[in-house]
C-alpha atoms as a PDB file:
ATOM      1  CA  UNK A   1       0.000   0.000   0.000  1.00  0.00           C
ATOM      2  CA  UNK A   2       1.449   3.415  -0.701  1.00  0.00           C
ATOM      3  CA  UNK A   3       2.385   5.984   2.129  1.00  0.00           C
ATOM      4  CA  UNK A   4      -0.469   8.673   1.778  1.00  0.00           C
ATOM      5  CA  UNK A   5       2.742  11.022   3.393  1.00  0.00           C
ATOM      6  CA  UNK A   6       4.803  10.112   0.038  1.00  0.00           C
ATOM      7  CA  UNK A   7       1.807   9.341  -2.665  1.00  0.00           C
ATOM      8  CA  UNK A   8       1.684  11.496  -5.443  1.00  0.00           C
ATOM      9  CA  UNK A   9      -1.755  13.704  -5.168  1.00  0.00           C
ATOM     10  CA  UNK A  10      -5.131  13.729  -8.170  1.00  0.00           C
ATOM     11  CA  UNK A  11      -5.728  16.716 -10.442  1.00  0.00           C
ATOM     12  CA  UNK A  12      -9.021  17.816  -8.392  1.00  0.00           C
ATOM     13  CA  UNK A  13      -7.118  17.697  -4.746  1.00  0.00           C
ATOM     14  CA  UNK A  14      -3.996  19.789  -6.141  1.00  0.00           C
ATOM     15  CA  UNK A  15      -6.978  21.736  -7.674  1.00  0.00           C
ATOM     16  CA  UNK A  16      -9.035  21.968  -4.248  1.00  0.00           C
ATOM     17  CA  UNK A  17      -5.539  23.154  -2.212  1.00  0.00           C
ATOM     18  CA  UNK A  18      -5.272  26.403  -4.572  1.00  0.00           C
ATOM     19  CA  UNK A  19      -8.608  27.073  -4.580  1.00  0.00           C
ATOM     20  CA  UNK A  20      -8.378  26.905  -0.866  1.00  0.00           C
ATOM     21  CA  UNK A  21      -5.403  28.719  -0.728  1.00  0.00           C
ATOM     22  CA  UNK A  22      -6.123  31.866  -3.193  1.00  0.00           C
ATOM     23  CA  UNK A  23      -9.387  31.915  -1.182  1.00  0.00           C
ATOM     24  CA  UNK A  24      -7.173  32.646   2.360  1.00  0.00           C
ATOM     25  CA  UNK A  25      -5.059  35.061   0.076  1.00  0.00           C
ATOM     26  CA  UNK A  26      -7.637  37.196  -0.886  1.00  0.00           C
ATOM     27  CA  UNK A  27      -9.122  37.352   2.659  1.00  0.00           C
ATOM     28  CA  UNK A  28      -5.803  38.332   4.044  1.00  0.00           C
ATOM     29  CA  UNK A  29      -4.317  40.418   0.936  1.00  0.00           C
ATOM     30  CA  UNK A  30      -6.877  42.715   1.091  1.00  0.00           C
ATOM     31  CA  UNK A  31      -6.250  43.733   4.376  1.00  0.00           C
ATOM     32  CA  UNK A  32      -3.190  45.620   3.611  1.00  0.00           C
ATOM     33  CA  UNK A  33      -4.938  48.173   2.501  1.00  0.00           C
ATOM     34  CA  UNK A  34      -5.206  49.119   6.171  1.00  0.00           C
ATOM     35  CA  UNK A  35      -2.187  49.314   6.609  1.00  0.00           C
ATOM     36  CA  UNK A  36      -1.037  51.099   3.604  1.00  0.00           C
ATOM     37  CA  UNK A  37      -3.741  54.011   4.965  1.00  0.00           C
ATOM     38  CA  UNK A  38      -2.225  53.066   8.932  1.00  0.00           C
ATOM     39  CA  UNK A  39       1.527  53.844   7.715  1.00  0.00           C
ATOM     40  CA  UNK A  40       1.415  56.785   5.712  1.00  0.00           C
ATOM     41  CA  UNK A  41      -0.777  58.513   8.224  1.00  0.00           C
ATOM     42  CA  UNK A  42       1.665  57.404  11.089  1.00  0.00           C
ATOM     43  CA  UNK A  43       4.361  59.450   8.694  1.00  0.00           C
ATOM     44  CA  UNK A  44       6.067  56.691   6.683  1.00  0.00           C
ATOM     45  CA  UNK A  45       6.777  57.857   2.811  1.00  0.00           C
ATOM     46  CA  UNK A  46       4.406  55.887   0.273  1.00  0.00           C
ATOM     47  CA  UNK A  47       7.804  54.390  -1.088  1.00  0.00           C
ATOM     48  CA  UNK A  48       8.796  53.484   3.109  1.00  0.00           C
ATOM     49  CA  UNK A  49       5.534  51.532   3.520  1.00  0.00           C
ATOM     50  CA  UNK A  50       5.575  49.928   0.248  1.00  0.00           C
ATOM     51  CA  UNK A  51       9.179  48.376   1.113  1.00  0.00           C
ATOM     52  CA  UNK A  52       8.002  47.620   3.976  1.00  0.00           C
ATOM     53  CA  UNK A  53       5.246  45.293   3.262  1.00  0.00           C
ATOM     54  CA  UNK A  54       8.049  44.104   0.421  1.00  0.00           C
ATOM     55  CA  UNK A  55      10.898  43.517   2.960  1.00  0.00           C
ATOM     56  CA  UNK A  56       9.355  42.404   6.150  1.00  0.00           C
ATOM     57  CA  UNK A  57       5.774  40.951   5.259  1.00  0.00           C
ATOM     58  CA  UNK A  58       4.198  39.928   8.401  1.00  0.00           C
ATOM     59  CA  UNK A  59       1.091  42.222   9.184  1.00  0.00           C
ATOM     60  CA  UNK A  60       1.540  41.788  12.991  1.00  0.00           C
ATOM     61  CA  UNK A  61       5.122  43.352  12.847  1.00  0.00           C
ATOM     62  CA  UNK A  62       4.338  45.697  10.306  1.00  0.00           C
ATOM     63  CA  UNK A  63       1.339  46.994  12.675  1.00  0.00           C
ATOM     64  CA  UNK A  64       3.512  47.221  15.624  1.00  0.00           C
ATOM     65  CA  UNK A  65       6.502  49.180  13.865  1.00  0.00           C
ATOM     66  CA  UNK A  66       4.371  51.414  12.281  1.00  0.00           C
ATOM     67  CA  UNK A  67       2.523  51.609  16.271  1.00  0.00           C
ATOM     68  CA  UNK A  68       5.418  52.367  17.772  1.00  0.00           C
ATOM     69  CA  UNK A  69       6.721  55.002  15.235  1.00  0.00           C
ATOM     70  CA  UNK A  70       3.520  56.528  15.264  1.00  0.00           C
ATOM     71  CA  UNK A  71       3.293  56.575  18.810  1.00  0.00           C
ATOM     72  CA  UNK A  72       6.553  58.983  18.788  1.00  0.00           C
ATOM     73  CA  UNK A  73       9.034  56.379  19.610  1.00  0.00           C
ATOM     74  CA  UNK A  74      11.800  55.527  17.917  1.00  0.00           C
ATOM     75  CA  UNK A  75      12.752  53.882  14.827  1.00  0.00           C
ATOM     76  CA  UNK A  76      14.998  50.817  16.590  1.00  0.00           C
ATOM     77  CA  UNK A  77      12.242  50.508  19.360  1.00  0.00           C
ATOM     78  CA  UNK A  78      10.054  49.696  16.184  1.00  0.00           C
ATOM     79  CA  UNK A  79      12.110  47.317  14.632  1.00  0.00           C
ATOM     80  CA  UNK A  80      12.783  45.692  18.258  1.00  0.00           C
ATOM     81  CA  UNK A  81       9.482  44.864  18.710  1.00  0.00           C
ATOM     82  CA  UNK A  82       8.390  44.139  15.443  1.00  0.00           C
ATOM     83  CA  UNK A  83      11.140  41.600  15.685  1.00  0.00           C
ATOM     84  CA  UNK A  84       9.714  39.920  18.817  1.00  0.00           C
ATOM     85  CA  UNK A  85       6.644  39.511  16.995  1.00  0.00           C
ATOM     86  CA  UNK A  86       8.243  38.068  13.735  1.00  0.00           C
ATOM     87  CA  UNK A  87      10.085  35.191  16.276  1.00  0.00           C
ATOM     88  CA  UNK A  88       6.788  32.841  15.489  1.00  0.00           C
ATOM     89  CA  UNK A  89       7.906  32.499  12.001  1.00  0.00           C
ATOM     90  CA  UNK A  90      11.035  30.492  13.181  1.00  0.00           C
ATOM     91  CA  UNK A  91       9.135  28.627  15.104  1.00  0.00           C
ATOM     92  CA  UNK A  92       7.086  27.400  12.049  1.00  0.00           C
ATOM     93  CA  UNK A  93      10.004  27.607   9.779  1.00  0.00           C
ATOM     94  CA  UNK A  94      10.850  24.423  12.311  1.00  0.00           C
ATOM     95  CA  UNK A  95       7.919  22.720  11.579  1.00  0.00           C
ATOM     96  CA  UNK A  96       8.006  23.563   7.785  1.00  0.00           C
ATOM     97  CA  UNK A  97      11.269  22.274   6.696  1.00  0.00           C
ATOM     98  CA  UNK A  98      11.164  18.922   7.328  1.00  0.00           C
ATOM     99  CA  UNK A  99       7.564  18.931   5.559  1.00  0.00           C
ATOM    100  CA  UNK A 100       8.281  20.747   2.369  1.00  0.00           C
ATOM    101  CA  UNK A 101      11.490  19.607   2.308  1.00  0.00           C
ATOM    102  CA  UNK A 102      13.207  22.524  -0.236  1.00  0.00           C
ATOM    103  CA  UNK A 103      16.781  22.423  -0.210  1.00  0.00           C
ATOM    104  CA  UNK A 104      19.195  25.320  -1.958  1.00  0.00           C
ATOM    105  CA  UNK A 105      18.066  28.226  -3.598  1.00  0.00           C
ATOM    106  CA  UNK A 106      14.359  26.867  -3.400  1.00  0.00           C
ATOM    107  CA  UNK A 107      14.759  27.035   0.641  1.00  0.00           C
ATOM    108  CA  UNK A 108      16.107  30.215   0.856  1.00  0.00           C
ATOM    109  CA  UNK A 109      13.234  31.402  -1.515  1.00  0.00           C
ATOM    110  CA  UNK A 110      10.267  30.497   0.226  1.00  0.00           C
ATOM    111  CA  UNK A 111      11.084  31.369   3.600  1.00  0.00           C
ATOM    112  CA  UNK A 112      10.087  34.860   2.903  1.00  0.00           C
ATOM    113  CA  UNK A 113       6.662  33.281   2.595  1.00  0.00           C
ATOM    114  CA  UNK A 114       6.406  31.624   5.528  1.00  0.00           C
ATOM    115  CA  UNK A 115       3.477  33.526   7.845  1.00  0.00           C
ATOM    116  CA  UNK A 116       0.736  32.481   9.743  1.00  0.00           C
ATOM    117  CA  UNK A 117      -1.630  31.803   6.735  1.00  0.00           C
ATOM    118  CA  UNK A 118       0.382  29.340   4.270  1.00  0.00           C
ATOM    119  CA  UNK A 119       1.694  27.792   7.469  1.00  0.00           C
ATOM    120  CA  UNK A 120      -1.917  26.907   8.240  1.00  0.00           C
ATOM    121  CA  UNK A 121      -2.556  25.676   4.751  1.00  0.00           C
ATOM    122  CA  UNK A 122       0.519  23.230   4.873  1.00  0.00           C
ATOM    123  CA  UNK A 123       0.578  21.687   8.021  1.00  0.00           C
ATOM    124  CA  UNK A 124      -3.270  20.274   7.231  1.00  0.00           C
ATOM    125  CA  UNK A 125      -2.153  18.315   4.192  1.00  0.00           C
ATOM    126  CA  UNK A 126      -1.522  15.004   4.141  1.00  0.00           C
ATOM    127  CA  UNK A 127       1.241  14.737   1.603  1.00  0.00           C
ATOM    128  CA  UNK A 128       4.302  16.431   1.094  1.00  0.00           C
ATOM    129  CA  UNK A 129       3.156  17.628  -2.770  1.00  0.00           C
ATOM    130  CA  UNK A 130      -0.142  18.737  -1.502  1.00  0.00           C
ATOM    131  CA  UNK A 131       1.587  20.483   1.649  1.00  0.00           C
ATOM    132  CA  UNK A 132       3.597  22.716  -1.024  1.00  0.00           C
ATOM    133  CA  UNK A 133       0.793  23.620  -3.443  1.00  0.00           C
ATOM    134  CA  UNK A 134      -1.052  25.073   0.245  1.00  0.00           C
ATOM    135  CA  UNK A 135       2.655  26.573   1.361  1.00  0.00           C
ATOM    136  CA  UNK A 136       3.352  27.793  -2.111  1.00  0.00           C
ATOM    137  CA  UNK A 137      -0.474  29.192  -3.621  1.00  0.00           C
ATOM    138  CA  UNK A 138      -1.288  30.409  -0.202  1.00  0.00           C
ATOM    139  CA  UNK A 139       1.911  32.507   0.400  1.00  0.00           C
ATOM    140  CA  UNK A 140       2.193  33.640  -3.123  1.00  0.00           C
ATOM    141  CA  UNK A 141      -1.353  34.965  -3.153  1.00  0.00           C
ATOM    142  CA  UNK A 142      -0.872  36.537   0.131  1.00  0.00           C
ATOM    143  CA  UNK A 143       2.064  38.395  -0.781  1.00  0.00           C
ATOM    144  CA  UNK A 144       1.054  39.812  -4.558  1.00  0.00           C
ATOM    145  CA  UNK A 145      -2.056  41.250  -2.714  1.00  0.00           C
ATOM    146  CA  UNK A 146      -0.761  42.145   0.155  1.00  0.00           C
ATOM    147  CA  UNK A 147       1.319  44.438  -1.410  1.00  0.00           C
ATOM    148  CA  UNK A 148      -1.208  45.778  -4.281  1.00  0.00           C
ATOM    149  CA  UNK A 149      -3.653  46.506  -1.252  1.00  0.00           C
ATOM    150  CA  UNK A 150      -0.729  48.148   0.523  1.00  0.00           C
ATOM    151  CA  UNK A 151      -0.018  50.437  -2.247  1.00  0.00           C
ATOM    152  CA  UNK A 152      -3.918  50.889  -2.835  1.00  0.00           C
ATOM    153  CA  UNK A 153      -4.019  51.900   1.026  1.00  0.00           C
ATOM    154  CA  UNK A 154      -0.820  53.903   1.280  1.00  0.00           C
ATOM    155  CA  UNK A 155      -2.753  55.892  -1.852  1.00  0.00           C
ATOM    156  CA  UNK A 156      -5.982  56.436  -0.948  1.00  0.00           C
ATOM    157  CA  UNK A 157      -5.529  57.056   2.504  1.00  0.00           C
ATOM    158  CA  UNK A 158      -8.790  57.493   4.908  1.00  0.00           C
ATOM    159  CA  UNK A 159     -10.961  58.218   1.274  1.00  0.00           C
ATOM    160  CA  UNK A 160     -11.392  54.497   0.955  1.00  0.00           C
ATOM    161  CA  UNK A 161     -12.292  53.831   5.233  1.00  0.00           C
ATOM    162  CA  UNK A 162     -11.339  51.091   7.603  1.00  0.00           C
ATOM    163  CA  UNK A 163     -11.397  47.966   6.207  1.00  0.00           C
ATOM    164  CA  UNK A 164     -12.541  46.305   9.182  1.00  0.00           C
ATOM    165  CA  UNK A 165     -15.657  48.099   8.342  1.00  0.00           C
ATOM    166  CA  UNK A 166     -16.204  45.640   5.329  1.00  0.00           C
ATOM    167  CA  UNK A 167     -15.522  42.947   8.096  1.00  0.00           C
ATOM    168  CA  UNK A 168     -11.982  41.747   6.212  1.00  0.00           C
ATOM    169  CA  UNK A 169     -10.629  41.308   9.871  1.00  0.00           C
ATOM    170  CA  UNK A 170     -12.877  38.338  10.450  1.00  0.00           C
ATOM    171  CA  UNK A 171     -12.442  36.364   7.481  1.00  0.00           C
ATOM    172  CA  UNK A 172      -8.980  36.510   7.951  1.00  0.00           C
ATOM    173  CA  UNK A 173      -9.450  34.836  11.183  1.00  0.00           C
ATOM    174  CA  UNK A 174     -12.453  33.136   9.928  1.00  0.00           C
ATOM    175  CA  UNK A 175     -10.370  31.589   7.195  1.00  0.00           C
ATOM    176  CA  UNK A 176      -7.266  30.559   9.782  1.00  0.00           C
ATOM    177  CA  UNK A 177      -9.581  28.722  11.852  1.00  0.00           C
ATOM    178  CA  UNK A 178     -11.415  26.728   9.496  1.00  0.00           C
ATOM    179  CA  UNK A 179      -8.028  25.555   8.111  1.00  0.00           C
ATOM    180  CA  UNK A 180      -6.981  24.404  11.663  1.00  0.00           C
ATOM    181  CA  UNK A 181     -10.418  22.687  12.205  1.00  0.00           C
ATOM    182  CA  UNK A 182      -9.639  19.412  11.242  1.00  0.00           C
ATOM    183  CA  UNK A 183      -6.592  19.040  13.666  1.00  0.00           C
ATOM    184  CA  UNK A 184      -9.500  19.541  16.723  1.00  0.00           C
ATOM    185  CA  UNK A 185     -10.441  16.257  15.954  1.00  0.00           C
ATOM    186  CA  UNK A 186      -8.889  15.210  19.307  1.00  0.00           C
ATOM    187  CA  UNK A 187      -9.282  15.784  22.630  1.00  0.00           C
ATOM    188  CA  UNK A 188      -5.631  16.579  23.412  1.00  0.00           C
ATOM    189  CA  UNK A 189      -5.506  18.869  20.514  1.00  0.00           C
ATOM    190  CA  UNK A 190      -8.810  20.821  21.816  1.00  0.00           C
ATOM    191  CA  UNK A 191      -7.543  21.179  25.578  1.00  0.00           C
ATOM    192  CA  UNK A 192      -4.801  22.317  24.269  1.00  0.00           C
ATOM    193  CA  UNK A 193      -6.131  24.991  21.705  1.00  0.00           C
ATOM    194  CA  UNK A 194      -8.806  26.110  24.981  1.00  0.00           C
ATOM    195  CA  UNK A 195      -5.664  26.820  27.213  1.00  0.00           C
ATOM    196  CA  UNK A 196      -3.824  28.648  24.439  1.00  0.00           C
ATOM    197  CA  UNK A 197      -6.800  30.802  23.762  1.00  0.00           C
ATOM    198  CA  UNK A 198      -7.328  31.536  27.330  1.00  0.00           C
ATOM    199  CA  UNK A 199      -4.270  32.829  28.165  1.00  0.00           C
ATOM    200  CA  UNK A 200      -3.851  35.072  24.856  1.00  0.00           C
ATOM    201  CA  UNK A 201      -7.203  36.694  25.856  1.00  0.00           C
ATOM    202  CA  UNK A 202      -6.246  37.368  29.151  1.00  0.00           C
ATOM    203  CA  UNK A 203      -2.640  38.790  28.111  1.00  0.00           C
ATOM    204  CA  UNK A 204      -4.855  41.174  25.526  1.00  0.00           C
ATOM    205  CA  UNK A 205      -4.969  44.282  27.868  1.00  0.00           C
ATOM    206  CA  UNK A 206      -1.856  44.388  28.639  1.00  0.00           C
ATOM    207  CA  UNK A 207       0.175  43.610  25.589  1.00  0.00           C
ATOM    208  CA  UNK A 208       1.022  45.320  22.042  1.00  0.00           C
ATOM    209  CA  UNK A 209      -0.974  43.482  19.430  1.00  0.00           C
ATOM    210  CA  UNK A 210       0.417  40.561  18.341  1.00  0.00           C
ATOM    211  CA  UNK A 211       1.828  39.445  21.080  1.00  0.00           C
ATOM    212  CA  UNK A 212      -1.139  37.423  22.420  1.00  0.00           C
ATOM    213  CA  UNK A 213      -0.425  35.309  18.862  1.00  0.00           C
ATOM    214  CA  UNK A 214       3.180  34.344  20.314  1.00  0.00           C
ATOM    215  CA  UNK A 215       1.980  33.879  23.446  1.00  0.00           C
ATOM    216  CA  UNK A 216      -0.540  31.620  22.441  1.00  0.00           C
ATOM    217  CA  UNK A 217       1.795  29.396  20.101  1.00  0.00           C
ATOM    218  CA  UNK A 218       4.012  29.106  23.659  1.00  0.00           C
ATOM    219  CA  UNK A 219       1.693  27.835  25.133  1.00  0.00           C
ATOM    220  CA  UNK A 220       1.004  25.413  22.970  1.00  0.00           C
ATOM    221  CA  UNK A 221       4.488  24.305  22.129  1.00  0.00           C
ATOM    222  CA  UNK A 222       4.926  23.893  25.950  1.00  0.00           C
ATOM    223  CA  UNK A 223       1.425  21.955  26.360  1.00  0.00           C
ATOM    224  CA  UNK A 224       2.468  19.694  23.562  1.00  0.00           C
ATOM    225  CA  UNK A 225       6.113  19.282  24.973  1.00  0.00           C
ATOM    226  CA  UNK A 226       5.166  18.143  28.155  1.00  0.00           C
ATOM    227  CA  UNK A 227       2.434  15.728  26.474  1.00  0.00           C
ATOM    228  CA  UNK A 228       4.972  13.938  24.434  1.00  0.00           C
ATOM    229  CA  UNK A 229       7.519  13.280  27.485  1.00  0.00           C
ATOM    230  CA  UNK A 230       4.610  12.147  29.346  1.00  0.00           C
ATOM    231  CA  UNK A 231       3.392   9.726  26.662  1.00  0.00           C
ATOM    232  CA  UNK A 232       7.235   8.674  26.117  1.00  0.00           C
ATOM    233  CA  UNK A 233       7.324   7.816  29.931  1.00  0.00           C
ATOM    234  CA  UNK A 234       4.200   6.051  29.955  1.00  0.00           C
ATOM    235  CA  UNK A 235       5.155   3.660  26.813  1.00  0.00           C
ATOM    236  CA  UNK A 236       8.642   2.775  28.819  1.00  0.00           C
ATOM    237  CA  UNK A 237       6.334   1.972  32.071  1.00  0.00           C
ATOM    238  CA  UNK A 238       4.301  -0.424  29.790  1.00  0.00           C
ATOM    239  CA  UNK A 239       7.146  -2.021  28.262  1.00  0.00           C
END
């Protein structure tokens, strides 16, 4: 029987991953439009926010740069914190690797697309060809709109409103959480997503934005840490 991990993927499920995928990107492209309109009125140059979205492309940093500059602090206490925020990408460029398995040139390529949404669509595949097309579509789409939408926002300013007034914010969230669904399917999974959650919302008050995020994935690397040693000690006992 062939490994489902290793099997090479039909037509209509590569077909039903970029659907999927350019779906999420459209949800979450859009949304730079906020922040093109967020960094130009904060005092950034149309060119600044546009390489910005170009060079650093994570919306959580890019919000909390743009916060803190806007705020009056300075330009390194922007970057320091924007950096903080970026830390979860390493965490699923350790998860990613092994999956997608790119080596050379390739590698060093699509890290720049590695962010919370073509994580998501990756890690829910069941095949390493299938867990590229998400990766791959997904980030791609993201990042051509997310910088059109920037550009879009950085031009037309307040004339074009808030975004989250066309309710973009939730179907990005929408969108991430009916891509992690499927891994609820067991109990371990969904204690562990209910303690996450908890303690992001109750670190909301009192952090920058963002922050719950990486506080959340913590928590959740720790719970599943301490779940693996535990099940590791328990198959030793049985032995």
């Amino acid at each position: 029987m062939a490994d489902p991990a290793t099997s090479e993927p039909t037509a209509p499920e590569r077909r039903a991953v970029v659907r999927d995928s350019l779906g999420v990107g459209i949800a979450t492209g859009l949304y730079g439009v906020s922040f093109g309109a967020v960094s130009v009125a904060a005092g950034l140059s149309l060119l600044q926010t546009c390489v910005l979205s170009l060079v650093m492309f994570t919306g959580a940093s890019q919000f909390a740069f743009v916060g803190v500059v806007a705020a009056g602090g300075a330009p390194l206490s922007g970057a320091l914190t924007a950096l903080m925020l970026g830390t979860r990408n390493t965490l699923y460029g350790l998860k990613l690797s092994p999956l997608l398995g790119f080596t050379g040139w390739r590698r060093t390529a699509i890290a720049h697309l590695v962010i919370d949404e073509s994580t998501a669509m990756a890690v829910t595949r069941d095949s390493r060809a299938l867990a590229r097309a998400g990766f791959v579509s997904t980030g791609l789409a993201v990042f051509v709109l997310w910088n059109l939408s920037t550009l879009v926002g950085g031009i037309a300013g307040n004339l074009i409103g808030d975004p989250r007034d066309y309710g973009l914010d939730a179907a990005v969230g929408g969108a991430f959480l009916a891509l992690l669904w499927p891994r609820l399917d067991d109990p371990r999974n969904r204690l562990i997503a209910v303690c996450a959650a908890a303690v992001a919302l109750g670190v909301v008050p009192v952090t920058a934005a963002g922050v719950p995020v990486l506080v959340a994935g913590g928590v959740a690397l720790l719970a599943g840490a301490l779940t693996v040693k535990a099940g590791d000690r328990t198959r030793r006992s049985g032995r």
